[in-house]
C-alpha atoms as a PDB file:
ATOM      1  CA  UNK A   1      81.637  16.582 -32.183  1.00  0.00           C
ATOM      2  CA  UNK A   2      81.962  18.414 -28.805  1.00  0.00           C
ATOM      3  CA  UNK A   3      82.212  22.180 -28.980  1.00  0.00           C
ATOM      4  CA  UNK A   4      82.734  25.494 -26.599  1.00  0.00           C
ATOM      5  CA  UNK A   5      81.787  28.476 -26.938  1.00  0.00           C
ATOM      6  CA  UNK A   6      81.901  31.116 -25.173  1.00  0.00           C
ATOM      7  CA  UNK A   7      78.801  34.009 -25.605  1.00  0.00           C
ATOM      8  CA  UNK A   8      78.875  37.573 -24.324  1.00  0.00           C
ATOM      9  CA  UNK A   9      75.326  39.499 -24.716  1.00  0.00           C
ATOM     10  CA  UNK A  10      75.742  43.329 -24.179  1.00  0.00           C
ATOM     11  CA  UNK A  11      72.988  45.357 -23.894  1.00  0.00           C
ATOM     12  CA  UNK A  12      69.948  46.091 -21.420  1.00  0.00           C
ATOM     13  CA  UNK A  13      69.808  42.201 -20.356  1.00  0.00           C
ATOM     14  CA  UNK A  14      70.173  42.419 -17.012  1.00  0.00           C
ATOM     15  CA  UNK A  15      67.498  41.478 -14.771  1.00  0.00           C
ATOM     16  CA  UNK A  16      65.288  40.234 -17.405  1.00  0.00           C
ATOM     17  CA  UNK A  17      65.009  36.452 -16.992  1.00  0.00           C
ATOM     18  CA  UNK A  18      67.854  35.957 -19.320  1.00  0.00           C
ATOM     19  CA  UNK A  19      70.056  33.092 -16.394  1.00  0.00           C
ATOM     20  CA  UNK A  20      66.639  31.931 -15.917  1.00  0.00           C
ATOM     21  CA  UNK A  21      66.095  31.048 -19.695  1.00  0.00           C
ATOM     22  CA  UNK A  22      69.636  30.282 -20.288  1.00  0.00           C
ATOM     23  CA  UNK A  23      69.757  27.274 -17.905  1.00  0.00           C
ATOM     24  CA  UNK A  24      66.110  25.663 -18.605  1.00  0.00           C
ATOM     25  CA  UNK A  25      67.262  25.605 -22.279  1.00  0.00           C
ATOM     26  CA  UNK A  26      70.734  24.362 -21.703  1.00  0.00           C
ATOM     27  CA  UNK A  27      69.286  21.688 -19.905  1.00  0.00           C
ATOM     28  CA  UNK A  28      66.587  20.546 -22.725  1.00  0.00           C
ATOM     29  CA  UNK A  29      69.473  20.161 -25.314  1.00  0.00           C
ATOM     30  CA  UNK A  30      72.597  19.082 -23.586  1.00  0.00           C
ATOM     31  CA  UNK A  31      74.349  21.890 -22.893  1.00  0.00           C
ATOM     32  CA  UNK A  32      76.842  22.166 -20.083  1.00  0.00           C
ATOM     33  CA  UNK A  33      78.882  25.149 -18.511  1.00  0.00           C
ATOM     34  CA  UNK A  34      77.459  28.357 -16.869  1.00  0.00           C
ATOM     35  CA  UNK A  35      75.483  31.553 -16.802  1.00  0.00           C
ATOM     36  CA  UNK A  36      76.637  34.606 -14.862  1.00  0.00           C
ATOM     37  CA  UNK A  37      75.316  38.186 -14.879  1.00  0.00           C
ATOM     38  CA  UNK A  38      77.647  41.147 -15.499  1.00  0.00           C
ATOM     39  CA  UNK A  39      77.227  44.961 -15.397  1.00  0.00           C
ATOM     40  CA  UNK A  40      74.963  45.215 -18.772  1.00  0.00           C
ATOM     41  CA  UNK A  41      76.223  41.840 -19.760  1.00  0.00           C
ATOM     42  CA  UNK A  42      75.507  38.009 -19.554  1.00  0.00           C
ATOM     43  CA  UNK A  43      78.635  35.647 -20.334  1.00  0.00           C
ATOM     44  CA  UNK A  44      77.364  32.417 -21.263  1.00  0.00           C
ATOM     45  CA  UNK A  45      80.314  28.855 -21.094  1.00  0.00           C
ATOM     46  CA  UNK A  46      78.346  26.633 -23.160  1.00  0.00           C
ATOM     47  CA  UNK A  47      79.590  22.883 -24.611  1.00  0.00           C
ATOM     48  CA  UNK A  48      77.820  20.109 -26.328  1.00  0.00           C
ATOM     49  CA  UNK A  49      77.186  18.634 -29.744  1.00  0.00           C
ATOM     50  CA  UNK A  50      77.516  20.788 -32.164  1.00  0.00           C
ATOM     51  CA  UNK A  51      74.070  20.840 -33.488  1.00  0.00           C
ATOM     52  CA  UNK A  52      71.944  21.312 -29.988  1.00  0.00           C
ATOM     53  CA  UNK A  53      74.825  24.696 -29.317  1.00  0.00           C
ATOM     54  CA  UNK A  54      73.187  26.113 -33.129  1.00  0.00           C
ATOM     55  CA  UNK A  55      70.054  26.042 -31.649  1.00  0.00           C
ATOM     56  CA  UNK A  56      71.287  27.099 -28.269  1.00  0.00           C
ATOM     57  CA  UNK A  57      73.187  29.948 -29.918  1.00  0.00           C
ATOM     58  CA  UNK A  58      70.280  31.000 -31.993  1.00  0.00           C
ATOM     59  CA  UNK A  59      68.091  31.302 -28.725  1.00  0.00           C
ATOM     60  CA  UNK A  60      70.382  33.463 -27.114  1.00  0.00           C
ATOM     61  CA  UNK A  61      70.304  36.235 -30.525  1.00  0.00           C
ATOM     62  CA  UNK A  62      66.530  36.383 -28.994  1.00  0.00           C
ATOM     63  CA  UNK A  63      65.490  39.502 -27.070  1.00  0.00           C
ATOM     64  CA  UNK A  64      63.509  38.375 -24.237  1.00  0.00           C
ATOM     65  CA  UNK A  65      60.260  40.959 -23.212  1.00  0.00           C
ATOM     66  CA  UNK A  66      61.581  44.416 -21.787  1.00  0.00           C
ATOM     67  CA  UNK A  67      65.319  43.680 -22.999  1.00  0.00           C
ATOM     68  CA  UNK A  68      67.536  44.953 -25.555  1.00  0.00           C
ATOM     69  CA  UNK A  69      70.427  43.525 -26.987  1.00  0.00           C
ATOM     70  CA  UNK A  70      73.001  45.638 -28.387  1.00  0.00           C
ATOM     71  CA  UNK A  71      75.400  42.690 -29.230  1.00  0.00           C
ATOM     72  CA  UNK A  72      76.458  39.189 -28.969  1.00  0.00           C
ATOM     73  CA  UNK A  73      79.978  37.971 -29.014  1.00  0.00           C
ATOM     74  CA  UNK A  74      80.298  34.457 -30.134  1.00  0.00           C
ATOM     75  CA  UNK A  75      84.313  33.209 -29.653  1.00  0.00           C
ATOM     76  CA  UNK A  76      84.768  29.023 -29.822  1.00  0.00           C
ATOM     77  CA  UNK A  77      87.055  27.757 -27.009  1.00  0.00           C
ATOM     78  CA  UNK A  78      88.932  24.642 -26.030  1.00  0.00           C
ATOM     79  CA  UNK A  79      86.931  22.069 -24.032  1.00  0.00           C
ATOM     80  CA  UNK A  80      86.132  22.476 -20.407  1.00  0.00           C
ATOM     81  CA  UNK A  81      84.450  19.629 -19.889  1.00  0.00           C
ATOM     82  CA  UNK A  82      81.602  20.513 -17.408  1.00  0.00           C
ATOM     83  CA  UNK A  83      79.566  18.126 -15.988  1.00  0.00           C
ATOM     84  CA  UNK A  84      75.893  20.428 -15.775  1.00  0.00           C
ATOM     85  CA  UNK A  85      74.654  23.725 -16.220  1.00  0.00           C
ATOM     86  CA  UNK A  86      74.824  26.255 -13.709  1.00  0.00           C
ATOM     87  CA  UNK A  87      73.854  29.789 -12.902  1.00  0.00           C
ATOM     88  CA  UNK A  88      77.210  31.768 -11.482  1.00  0.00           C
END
């Protein structure tokens, strides 16, 4: 079943490889929709299979080196049907 959720990461995440990361590991599982940096934010429009977005979900809990995440909204939405994954 196809699912969309949309992620919000607050914290010290910007500039820290997070689009980079994002995309590479949207594209190994399926994933489809965007990446876009915001002031001390990333907002994250991801769909696929329900099972590859847990594991996509859980990689984006993950602090990567030098970041900090102060917290992750996680809000399901209806489906956008993208066609790739792209950084915004």
């Amino acid at each position: 079943m196809l699912k969309h959720y949309h992620i919000e990461i607050r914290g010290k995440v910007n500039r820290q490889g997070y689009k980079l990361h994002t995309m590479i590991l949207a594209n190994r599982h399926a994933i489809h929709g965007n990446v876009a940096e915001r002031v001390n934010r990333i907002e994250i429009e991801a769909e696929g299979e329900k099972a590859n977005l847990e594991g996509f979900v859980a990689f984006c809990k993950k602090e990567l080196a030098g970041s900090k995440i102060e917290s992750i909204i996680l809000e399901e939405k209806p489906l956008a049907y993208y066609d790739e994954f792209t950084i915004l």
